[in-house]
N, C-alpha and C. Protein backbone atom coordinates (compact mmCIF):
# COMPACT_ATOMS: atom_id res chain seq x y z
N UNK A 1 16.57 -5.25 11.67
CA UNK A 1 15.88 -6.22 12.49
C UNK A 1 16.09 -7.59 11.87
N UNK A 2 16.34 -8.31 12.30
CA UNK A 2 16.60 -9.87 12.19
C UNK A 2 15.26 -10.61 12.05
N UNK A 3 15.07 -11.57 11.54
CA UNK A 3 13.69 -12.59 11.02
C UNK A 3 13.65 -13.12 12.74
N UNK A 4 14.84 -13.96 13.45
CA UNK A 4 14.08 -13.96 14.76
C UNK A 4 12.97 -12.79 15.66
N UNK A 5 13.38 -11.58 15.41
CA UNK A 5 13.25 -10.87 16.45
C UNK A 5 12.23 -10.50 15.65
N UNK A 6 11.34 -10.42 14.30
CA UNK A 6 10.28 -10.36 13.87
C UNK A 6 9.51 -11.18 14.38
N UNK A 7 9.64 -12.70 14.35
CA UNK A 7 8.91 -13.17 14.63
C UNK A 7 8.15 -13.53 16.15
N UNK A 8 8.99 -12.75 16.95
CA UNK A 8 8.85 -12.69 18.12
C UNK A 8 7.61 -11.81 18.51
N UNK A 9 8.24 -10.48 17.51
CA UNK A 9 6.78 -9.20 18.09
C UNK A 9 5.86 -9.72 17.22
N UNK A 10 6.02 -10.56 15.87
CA UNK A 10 4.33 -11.08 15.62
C UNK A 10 3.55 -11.75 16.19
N UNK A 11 4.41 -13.09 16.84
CA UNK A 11 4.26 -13.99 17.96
C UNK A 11 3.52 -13.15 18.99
N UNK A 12 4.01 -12.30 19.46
CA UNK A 12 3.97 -11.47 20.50
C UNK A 12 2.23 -10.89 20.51
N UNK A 13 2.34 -10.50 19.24
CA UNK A 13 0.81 -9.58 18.89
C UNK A 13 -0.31 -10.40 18.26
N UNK A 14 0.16 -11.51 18.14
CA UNK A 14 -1.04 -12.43 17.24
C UNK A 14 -2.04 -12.83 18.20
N UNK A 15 -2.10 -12.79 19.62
CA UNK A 15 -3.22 -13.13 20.51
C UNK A 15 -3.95 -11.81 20.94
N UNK A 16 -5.33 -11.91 20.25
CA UNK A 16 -6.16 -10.94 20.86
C UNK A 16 -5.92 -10.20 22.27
N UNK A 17 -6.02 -10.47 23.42
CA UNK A 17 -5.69 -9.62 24.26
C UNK A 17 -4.53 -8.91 24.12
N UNK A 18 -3.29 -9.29 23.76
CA UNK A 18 -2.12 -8.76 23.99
C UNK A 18 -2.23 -7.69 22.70
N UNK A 19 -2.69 -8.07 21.10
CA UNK A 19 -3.02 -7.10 20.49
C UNK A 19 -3.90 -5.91 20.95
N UNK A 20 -4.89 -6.06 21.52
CA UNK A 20 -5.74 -4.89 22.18
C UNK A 20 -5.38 -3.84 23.41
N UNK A 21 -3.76 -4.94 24.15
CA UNK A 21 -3.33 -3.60 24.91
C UNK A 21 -2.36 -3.20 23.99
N UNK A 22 -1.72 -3.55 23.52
CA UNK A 22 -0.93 -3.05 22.49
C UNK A 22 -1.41 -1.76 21.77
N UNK A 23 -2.43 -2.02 21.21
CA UNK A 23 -3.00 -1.02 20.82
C UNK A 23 -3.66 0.37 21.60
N UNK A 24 -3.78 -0.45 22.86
CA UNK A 24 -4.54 0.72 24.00
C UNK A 24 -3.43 1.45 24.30
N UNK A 25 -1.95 1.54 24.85
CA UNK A 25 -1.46 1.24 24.69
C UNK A 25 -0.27 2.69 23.78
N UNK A 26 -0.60 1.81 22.71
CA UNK A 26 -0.58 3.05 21.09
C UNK A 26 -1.22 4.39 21.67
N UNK A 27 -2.70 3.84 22.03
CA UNK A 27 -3.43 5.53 21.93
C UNK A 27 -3.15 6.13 22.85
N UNK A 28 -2.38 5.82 24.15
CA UNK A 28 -2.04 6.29 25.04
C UNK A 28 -0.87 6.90 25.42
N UNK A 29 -0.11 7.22 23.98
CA UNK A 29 1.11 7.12 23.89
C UNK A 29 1.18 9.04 24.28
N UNK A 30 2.12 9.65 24.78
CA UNK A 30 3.18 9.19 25.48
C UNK A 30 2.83 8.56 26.68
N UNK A 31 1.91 9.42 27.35
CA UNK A 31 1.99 8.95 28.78
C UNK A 31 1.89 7.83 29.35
N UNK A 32 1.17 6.99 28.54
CA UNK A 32 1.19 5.36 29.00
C UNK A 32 -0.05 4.81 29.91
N UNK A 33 -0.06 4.07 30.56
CA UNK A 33 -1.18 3.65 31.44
C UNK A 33 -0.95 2.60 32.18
N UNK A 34 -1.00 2.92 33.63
CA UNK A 34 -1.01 1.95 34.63
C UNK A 34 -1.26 0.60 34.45
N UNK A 35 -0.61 -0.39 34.70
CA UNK A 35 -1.11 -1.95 34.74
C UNK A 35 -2.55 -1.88 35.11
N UNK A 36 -3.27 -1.47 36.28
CA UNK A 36 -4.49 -1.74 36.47
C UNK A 36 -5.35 -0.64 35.79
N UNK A 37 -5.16 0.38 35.34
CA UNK A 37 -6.14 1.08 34.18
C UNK A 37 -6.54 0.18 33.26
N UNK A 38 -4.83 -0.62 32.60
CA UNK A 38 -5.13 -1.19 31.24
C UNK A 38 -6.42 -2.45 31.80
N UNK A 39 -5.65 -3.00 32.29
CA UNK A 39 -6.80 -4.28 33.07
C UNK A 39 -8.03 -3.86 32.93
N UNK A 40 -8.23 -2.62 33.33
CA UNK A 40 -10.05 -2.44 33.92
C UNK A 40 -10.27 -1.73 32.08
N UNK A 41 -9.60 -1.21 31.13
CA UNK A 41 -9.81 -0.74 30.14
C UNK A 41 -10.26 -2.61 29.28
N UNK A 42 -9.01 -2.83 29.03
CA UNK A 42 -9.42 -4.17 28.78
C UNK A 42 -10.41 -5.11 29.65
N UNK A 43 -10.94 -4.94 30.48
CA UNK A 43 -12.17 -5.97 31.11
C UNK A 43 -11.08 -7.94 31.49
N UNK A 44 -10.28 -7.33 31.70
CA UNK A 44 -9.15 -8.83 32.01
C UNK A 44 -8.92 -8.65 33.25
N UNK A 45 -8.67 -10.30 33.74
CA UNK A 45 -7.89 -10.23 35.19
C UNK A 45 -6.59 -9.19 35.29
N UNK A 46 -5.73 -8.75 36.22
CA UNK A 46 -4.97 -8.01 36.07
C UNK A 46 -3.64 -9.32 36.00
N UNK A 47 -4.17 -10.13 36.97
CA UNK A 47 -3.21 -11.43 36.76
C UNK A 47 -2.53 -12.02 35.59
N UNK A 48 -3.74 -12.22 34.40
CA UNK A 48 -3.90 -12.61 32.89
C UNK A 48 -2.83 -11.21 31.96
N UNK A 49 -3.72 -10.21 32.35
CA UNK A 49 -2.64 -9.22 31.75
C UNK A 49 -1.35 -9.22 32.32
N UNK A 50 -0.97 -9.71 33.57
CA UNK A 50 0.46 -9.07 33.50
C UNK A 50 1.32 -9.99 32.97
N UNK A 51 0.72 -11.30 32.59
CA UNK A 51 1.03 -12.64 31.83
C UNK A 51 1.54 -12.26 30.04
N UNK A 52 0.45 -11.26 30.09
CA UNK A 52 -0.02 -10.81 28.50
C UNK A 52 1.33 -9.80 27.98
N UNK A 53 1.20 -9.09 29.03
CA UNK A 53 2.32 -7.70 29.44
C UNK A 53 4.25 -8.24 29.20
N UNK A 54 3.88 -9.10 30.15
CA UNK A 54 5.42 -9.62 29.99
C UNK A 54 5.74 -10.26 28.63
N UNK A 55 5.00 -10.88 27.79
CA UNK A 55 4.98 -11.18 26.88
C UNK A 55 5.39 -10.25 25.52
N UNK A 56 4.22 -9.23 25.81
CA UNK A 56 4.48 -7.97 24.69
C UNK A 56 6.29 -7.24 25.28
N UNK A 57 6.62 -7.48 26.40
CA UNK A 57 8.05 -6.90 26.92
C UNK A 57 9.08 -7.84 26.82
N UNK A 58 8.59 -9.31 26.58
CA UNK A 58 10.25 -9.59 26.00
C UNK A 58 10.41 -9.75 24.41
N UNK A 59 8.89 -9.43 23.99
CA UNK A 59 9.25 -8.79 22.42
C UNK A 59 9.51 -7.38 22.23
N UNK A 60 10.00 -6.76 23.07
CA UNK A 60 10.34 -4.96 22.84
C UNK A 60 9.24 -4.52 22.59
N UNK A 61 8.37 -4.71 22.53
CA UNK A 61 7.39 -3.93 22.40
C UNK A 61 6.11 -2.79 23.42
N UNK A 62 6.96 -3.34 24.21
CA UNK A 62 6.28 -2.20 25.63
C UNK A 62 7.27 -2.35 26.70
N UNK A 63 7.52 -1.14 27.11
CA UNK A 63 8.29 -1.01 28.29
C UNK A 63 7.47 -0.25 29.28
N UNK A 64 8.07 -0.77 30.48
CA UNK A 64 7.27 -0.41 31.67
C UNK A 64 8.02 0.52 32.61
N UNK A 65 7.46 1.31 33.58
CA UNK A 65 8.29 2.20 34.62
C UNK A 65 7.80 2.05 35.80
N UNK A 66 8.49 1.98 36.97
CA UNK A 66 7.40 2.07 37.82
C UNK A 66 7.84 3.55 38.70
N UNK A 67 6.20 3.92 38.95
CA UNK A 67 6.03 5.04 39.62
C UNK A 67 5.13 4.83 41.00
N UNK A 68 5.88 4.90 42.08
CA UNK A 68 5.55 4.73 43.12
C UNK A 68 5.05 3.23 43.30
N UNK A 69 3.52 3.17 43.60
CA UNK A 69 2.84 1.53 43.78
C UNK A 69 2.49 1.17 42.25
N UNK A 70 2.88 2.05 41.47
CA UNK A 70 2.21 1.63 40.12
C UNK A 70 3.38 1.09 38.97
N UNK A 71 2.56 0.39 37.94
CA UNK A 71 4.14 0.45 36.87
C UNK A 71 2.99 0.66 35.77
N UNK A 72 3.70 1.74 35.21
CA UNK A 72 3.18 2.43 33.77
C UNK A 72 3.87 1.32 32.93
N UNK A 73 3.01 1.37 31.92
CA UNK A 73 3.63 0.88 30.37
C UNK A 73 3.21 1.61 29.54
N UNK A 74 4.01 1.70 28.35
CA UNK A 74 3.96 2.46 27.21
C UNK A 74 4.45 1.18 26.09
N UNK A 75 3.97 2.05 24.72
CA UNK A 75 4.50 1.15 23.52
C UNK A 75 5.69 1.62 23.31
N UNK A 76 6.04 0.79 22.62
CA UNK A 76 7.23 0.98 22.11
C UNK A 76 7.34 1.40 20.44
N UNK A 77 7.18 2.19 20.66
CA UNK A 77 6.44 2.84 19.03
C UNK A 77 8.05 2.11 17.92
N UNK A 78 8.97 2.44 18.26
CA UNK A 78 10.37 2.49 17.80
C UNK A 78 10.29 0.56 17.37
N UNK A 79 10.43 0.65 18.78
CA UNK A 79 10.43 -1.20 18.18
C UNK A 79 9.12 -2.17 16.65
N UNK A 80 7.91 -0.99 17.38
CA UNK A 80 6.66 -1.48 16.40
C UNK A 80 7.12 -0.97 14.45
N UNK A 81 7.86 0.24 14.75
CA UNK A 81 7.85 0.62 13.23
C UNK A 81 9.36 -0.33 12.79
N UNK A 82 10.15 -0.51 13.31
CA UNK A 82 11.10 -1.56 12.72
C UNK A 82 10.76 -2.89 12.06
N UNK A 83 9.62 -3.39 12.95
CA UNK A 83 8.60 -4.96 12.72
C UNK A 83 8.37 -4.21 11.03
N UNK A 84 7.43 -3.66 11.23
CA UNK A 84 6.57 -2.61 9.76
C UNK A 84 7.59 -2.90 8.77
N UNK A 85 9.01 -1.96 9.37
CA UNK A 85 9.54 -1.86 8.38
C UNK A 85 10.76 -3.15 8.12
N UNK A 86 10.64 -3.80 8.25
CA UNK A 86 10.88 -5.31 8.78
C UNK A 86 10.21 -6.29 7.51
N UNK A 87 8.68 -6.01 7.66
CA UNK A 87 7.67 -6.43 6.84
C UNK A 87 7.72 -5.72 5.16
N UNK A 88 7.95 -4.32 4.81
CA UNK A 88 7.63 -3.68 4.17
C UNK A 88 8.90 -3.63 3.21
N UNK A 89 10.22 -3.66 3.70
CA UNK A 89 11.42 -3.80 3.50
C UNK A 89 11.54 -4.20 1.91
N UNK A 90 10.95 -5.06 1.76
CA UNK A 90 11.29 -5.65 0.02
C UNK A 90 10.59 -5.48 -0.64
N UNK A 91 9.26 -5.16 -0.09
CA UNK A 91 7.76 -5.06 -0.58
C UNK A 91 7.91 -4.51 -2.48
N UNK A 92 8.72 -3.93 -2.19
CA UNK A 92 8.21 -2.88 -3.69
C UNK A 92 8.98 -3.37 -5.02
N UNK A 93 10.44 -4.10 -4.59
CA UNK A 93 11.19 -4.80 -5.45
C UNK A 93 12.02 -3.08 -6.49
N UNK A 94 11.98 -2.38 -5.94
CA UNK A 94 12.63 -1.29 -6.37
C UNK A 94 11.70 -0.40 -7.49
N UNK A 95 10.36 -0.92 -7.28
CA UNK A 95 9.68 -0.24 -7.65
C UNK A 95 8.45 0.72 -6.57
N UNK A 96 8.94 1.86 -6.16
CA UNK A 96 8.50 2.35 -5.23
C UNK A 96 7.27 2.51 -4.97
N UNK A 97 6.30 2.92 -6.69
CA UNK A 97 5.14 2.47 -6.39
C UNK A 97 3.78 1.71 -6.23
N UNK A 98 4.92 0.29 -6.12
CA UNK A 98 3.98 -0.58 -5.60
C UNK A 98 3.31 -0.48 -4.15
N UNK A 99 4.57 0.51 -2.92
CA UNK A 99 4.26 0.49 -1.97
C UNK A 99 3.42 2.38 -1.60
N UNK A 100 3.52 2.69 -2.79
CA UNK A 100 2.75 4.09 -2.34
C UNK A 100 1.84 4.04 -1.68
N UNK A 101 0.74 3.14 -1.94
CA UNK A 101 -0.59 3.21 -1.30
C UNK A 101 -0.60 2.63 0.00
N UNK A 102 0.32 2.02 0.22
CA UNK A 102 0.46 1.51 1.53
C UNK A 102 0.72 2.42 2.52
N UNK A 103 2.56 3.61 1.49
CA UNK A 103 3.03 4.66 2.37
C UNK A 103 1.65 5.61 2.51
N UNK A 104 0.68 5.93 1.44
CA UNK A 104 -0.49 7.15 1.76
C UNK A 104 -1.41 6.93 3.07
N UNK A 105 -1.24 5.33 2.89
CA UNK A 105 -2.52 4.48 3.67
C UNK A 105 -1.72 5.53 5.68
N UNK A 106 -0.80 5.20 5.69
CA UNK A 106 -0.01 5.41 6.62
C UNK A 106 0.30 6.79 7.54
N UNK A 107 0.53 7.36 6.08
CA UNK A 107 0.15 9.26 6.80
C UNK A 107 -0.84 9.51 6.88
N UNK A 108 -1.71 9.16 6.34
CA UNK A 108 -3.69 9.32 6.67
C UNK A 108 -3.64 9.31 7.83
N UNK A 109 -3.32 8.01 8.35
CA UNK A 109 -3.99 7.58 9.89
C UNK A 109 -3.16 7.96 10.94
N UNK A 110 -1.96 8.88 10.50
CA UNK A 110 -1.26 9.60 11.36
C UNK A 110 -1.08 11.09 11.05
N UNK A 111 -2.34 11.82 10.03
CA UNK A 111 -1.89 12.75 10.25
C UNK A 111 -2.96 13.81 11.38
N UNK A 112 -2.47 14.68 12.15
CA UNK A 112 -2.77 15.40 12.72
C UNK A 112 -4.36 16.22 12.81
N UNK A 113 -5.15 15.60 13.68
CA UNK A 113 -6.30 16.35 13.77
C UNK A 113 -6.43 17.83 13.30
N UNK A 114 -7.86 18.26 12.86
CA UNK A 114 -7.88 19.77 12.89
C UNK A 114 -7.84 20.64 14.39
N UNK A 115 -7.57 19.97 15.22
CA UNK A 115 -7.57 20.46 16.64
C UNK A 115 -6.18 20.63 16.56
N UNK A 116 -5.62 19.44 16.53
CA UNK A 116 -3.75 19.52 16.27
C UNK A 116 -3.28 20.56 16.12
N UNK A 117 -4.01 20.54 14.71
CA UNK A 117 -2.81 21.34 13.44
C UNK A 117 -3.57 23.23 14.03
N UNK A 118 -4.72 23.37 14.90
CA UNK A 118 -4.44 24.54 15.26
C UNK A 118 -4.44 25.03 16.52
N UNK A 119 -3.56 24.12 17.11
CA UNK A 119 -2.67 24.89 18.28
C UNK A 119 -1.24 25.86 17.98
């Protein structure tokens, strides 16, 4: 990833609303969520969001589909962990564990519920 195209999805995510669908967003991942779900989830005009929307999409960071009268969006998980690792990239200076606690911090909050792990 290139320093432009970083600064684009930070650009991109540094305004509260657009961070909060972003994130809605995230939790909704795979299936995604209708333009007007997110709207009424977020409490925003749908107008304002699709302002917000296009924004988070010409930073790669959400792509949209449309299905029938609707257009789903989803994150772009792929594009978000490149930014990360974008950010994280030099972090450690070849000492790996400077960034351990960061990498632990990381599988914590992604690892698999006890519901998950027993299906």
């Amino acid at each position: 990833m290139e320093t432009e195209e970083a600064v684009l999805a930070l650009a991109a995510l540094s305004q509260p609303t657009r961070l909060e669908a972003f994130r809605a967003l995230v939790r909704h991942e795979p299936e995604g969520l209708a333009a007007g779900d997110l709207a009424r989830l977020l409490e925003v005009p749908q107008n304002t969001l699709s302002a917000h929307l296009s924004i988070l999409s010409r930073a790669r960071l959400v792509s949209s589909e449309r299905h029938s009268r609707s257009i789903i969006y989803r994150a772009n998980l792929s594009e978000f962990r490149d930014v990360a690792v974008f950010l994280l990239r030099d972090c450690c200076g070849g000492r790996p564990e400077v960034c351990e606690p960061v990498a632990k911090t990381l599988q914590a909050c992604c690892a698999p519920t006890r519901k998950e792990r027993a299906r």
